[in-house]
N, C-alpha and C. Protein backbone atom coordinates (compact mmCIF):
# COMPACT_ATOMS: atom_id res chain seq x y z
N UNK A 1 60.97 -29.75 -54.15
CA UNK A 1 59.73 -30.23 -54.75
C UNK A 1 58.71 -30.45 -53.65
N UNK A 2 57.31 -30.18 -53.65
CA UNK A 2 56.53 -30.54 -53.41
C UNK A 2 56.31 -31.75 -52.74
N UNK A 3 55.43 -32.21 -51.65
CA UNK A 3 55.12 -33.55 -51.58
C UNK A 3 54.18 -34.01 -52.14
N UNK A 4 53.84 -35.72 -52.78
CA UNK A 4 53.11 -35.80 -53.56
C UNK A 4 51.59 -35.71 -53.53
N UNK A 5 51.02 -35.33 -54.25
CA UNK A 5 49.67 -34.96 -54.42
C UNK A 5 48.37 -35.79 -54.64
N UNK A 6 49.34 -36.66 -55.19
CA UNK A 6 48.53 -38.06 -55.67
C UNK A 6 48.89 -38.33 -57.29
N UNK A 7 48.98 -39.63 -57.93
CA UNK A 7 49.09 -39.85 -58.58
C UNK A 7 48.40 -39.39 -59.96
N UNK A 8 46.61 -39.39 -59.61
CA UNK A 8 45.98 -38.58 -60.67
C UNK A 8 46.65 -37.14 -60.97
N UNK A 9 46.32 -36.36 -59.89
CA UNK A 9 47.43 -34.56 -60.00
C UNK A 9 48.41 -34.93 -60.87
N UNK A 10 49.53 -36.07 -60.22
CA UNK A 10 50.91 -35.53 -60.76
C UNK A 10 50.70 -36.08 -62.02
N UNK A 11 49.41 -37.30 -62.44
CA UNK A 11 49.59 -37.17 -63.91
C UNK A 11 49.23 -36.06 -65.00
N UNK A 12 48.34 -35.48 -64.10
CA UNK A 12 47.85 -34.41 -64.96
C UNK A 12 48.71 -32.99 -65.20
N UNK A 13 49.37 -32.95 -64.46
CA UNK A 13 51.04 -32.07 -64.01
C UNK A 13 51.83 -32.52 -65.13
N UNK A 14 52.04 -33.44 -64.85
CA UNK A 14 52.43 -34.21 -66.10
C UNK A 14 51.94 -33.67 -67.36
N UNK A 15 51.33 -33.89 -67.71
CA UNK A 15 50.49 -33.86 -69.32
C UNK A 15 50.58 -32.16 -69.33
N UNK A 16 50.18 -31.66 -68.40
CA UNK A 16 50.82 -29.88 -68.83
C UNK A 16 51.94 -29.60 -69.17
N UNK A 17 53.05 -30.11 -68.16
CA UNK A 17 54.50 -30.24 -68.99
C UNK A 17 54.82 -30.35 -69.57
N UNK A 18 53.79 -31.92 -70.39
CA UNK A 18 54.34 -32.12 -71.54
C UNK A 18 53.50 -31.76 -72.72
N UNK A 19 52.83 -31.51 -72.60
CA UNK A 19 52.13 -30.33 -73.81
C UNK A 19 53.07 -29.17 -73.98
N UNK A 20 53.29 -28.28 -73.08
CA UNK A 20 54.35 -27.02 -73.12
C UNK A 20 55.38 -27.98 -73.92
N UNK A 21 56.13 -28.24 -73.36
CA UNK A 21 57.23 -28.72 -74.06
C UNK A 21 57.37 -29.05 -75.30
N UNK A 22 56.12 -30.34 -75.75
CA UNK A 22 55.98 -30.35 -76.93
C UNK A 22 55.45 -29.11 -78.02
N UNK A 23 54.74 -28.15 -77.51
CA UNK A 23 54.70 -27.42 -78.06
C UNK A 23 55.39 -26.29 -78.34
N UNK A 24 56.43 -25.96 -77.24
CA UNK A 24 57.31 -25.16 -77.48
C UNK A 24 58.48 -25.66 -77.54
N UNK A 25 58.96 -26.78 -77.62
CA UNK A 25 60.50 -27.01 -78.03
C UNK A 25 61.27 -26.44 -76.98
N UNK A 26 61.19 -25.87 -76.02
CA UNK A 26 61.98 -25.78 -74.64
C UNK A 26 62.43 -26.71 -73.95
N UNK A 27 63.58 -27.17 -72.90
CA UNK A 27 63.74 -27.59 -72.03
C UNK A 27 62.61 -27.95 -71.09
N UNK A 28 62.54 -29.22 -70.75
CA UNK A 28 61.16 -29.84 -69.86
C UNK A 28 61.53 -29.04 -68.79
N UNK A 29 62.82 -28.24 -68.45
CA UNK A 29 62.90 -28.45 -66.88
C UNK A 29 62.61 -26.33 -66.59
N UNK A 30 63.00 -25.92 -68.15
CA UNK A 30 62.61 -24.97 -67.74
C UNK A 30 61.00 -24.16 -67.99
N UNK A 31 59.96 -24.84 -67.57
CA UNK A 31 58.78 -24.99 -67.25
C UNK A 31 58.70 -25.12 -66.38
N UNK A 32 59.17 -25.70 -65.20
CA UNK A 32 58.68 -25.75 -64.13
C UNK A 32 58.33 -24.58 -63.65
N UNK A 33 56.86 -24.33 -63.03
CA UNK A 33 56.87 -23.33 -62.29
C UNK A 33 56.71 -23.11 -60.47
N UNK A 34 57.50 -22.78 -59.47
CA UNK A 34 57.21 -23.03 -58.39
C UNK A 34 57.52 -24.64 -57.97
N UNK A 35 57.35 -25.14 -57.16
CA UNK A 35 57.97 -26.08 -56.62
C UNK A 35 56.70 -27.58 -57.32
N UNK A 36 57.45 -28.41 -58.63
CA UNK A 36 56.17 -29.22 -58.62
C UNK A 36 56.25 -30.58 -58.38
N UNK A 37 55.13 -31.37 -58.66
CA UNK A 37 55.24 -32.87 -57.90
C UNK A 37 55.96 -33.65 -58.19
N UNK A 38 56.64 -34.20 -57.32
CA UNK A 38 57.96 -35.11 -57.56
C UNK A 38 57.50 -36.26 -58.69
N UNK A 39 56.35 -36.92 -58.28
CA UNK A 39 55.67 -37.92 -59.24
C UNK A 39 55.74 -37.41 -60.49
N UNK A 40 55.18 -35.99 -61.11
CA UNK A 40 54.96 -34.94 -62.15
C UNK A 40 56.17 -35.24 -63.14
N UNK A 41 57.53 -34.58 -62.21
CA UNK A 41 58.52 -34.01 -63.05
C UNK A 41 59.32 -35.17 -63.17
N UNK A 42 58.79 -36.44 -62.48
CA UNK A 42 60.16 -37.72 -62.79
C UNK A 42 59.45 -38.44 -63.98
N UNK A 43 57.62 -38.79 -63.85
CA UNK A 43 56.63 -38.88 -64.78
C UNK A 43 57.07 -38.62 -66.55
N UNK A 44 57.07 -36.59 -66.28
CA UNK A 44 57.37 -36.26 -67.36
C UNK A 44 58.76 -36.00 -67.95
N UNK A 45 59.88 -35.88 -67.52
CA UNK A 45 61.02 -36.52 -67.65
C UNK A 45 61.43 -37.66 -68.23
N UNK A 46 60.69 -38.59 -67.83
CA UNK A 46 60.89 -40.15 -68.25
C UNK A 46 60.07 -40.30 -69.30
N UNK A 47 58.77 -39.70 -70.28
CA UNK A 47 58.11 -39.64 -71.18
C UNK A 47 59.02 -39.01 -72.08
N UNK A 48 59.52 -37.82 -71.68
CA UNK A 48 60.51 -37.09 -72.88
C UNK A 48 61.21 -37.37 -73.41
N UNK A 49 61.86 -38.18 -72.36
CA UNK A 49 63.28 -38.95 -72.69
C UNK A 49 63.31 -39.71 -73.13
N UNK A 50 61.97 -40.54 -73.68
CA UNK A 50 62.12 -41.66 -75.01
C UNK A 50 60.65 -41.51 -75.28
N UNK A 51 59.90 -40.05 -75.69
CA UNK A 51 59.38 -40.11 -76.47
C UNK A 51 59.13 -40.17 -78.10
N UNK A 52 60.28 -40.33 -78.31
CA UNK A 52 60.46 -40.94 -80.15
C UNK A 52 59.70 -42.35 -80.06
N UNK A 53 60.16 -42.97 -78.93
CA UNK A 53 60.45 -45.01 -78.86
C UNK A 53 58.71 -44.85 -78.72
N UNK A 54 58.22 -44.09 -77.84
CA UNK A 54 56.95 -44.10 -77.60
C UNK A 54 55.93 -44.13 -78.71
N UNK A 55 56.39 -42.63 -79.10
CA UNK A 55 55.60 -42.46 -80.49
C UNK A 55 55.67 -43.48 -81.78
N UNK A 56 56.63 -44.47 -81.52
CA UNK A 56 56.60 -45.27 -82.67
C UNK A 56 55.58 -46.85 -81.68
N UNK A 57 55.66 -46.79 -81.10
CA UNK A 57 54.52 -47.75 -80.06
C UNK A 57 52.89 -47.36 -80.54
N UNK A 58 52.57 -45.84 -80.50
CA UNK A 58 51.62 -45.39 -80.74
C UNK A 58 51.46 -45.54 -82.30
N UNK A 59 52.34 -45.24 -83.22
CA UNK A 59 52.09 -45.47 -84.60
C UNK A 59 51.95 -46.71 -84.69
N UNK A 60 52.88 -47.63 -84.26
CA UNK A 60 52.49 -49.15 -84.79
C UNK A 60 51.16 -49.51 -84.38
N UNK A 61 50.87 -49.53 -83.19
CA UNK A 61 49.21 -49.78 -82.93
C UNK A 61 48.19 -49.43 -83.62
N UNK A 62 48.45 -47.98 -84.41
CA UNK A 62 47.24 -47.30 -84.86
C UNK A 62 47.65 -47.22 -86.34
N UNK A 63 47.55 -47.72 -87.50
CA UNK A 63 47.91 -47.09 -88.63
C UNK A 63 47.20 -45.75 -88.95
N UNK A 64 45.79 -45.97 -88.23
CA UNK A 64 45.03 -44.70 -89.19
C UNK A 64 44.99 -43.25 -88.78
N UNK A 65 46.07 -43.94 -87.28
CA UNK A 65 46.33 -42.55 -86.28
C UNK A 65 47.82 -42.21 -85.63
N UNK A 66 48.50 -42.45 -86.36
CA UNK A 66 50.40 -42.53 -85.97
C UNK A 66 50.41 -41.40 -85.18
N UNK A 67 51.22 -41.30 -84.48
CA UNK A 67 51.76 -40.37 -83.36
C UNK A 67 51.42 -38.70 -83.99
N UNK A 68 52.44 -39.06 -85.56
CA UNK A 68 52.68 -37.36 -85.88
C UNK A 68 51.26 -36.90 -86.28
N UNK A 69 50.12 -37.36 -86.57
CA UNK A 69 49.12 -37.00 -86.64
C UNK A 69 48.13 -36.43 -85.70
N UNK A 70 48.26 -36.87 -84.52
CA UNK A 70 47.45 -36.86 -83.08
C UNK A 70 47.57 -34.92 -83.00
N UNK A 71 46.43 -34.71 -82.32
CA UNK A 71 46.91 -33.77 -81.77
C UNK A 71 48.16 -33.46 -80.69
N UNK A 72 48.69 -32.54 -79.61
CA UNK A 72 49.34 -32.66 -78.86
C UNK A 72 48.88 -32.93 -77.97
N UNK A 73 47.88 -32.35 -77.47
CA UNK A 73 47.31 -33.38 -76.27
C UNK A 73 46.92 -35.29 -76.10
N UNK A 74 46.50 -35.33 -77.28
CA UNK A 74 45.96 -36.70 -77.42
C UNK A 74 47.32 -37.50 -77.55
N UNK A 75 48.30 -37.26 -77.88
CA UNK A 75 49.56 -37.50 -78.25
C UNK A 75 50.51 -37.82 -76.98
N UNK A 76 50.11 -36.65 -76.07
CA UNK A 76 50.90 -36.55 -74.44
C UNK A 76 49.96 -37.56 -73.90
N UNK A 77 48.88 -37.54 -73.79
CA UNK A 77 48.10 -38.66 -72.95
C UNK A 77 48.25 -40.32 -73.53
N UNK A 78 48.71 -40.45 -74.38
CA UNK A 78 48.76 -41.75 -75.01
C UNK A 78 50.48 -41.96 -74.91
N UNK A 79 51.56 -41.08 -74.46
CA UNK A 79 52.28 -41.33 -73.85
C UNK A 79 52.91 -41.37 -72.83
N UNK A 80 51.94 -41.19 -71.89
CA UNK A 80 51.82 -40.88 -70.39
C UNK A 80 51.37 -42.69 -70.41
N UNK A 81 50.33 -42.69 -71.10
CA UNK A 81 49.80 -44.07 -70.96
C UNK A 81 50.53 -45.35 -71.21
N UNK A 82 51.27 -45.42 -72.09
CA UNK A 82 52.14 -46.18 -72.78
C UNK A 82 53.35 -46.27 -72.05
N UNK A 83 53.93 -45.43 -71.55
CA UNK A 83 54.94 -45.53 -70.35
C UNK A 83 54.19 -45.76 -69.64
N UNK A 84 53.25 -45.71 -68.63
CA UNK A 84 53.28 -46.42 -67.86
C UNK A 84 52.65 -48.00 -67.62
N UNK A 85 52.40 -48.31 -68.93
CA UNK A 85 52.07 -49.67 -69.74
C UNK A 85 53.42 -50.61 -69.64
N UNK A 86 54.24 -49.73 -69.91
CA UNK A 86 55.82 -50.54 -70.34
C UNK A 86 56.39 -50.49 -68.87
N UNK A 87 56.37 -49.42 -68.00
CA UNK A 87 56.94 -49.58 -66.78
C UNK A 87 56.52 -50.29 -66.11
N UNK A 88 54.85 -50.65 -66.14
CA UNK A 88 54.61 -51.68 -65.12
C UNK A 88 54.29 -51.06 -63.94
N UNK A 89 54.24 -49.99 -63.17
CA UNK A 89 54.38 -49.26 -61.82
C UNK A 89 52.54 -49.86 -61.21
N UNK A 90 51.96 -49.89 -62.18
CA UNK A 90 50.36 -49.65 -62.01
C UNK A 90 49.78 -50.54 -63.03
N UNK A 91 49.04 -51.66 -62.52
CA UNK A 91 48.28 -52.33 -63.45
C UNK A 91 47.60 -51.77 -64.63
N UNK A 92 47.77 -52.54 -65.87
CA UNK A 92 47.51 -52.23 -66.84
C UNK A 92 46.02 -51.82 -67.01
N UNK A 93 45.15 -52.23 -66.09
CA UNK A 93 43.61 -51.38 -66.45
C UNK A 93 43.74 -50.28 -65.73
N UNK A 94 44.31 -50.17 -64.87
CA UNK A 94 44.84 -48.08 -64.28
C UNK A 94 45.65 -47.80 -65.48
N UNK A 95 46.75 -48.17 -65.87
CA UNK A 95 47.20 -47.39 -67.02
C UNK A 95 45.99 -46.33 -68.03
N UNK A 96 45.43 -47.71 -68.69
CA UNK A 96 44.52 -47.50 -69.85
C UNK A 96 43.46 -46.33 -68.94
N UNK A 97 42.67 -46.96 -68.25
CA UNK A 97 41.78 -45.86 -67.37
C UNK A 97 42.23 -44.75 -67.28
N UNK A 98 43.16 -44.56 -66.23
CA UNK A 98 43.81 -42.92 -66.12
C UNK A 98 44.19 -42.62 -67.42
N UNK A 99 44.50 -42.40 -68.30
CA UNK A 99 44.66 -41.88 -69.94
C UNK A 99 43.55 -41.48 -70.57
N UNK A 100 42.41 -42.38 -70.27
CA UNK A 100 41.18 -42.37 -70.80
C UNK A 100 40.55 -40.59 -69.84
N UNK A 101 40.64 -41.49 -68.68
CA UNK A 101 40.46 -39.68 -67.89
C UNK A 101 40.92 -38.58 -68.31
N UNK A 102 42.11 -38.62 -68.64
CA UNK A 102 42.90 -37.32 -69.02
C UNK A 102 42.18 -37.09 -70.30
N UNK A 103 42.37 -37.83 -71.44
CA UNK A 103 41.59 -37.64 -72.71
C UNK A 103 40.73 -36.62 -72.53
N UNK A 104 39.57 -37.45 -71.84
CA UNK A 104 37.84 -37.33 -71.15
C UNK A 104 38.14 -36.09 -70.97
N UNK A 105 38.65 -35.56 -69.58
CA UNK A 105 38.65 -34.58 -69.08
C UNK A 105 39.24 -33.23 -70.01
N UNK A 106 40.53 -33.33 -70.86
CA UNK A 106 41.04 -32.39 -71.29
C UNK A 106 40.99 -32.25 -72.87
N UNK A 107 40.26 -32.94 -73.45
CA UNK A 107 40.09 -33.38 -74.96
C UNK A 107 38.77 -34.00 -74.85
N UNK A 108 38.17 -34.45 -75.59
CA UNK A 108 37.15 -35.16 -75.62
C UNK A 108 37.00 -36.53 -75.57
N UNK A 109 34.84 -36.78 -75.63
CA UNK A 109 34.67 -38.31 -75.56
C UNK A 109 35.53 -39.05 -76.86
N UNK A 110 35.30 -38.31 -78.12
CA UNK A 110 36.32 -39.11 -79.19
C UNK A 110 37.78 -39.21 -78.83
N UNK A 111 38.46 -38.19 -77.80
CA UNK A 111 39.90 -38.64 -77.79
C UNK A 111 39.93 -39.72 -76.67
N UNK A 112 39.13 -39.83 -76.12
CA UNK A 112 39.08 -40.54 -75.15
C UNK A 112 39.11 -42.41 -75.37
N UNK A 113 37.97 -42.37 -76.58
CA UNK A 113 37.76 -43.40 -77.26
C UNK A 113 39.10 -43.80 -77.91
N UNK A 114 39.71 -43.31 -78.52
CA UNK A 114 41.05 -43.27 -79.66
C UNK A 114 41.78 -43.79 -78.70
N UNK A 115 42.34 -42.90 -77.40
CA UNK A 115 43.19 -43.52 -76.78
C UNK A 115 42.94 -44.47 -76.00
N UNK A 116 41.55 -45.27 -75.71
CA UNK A 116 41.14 -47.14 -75.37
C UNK A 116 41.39 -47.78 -75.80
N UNK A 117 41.39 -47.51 -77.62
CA UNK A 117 41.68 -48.61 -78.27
C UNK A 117 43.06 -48.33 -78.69
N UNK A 118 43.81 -47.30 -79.32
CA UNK A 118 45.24 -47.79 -78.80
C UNK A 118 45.77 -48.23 -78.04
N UNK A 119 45.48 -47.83 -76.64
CA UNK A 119 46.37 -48.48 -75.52
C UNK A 119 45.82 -49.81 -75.21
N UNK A 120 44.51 -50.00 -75.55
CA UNK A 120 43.94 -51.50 -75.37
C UNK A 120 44.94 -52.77 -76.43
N UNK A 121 45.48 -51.94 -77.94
CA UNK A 121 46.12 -52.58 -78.45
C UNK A 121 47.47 -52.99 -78.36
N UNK A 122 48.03 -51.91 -77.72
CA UNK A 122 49.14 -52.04 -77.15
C UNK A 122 49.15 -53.14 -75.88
N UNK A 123 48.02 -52.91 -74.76
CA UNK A 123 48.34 -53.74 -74.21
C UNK A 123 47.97 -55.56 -74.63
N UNK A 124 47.07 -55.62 -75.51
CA UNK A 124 46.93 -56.80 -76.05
C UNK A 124 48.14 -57.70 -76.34
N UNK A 125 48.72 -56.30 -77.13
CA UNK A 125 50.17 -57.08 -77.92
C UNK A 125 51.36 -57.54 -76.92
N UNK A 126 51.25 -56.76 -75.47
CA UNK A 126 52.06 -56.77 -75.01
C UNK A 126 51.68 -58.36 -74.36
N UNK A 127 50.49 -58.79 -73.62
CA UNK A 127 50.11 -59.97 -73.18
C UNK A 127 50.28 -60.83 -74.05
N UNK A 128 50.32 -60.93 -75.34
CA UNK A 128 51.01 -62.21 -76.84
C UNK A 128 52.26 -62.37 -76.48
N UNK A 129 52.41 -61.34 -76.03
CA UNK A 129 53.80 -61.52 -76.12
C UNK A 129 54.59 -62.60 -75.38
């Protein structure tokens, strides 16, 4: 693997992975192409591997926007976000922010918006807690 690139890259490495994947029902690992960022493939690995638990995080927050509805992109970025909400690695306004970027950048200002206030709700609920 690669050395790391930076955290923004390997999230966005990330979110390609896991778009492919989700969209093709393949193995996460056989996507890889060429040597990729260690951050990337442990990132998206660890999203896959309990993205059911995720997607029901994302449905409970949103009734009017549950997981299976989202597009796939908006869907991968709001569980990129949400793991790293629950892991903790990165304060919760980098969580929400970087998600919002990805949105921004690869979907639009409305997905962008959608995924603030989910993950804003998520993290609300998580501070009640």
């Amino acid at each position: 693997m690669t050395p790391p690139a930076g955290r923004r890259a390997g999230r966005r490495q990330a979110l390609f992975l896991l778009y492919q994947w989700d969209l093709t029902g393949q193995p996460l690992a056989s996507l890889y192409e060429g040597e990729p960022d260690e951050f990337a493939v442990t990132l998206a690995e660890a999203v896959a591997a309990h993205a059911e638990d995720l997607d029901r995080r994302i449905s409970a927050a949103s009734e009017a926007w549950p997981a299976d509805r989202l597009g796939t992109l908006e869907r991968n970025v709001l569980r990129i976000g949400v793991h790293e909400l629950e892991e903790g690695s990165v304060p919760r306004e980098v969580a929400i922010s970087e998600a919002v970027r990805l949105a921004k950048r690869y979907a639009s200002e409305d997905a962008a918006r959608l995924v603030n206030g989910i993950l804003g709700a998520i993290a609300r609920e998580e501070e009640a807690a």
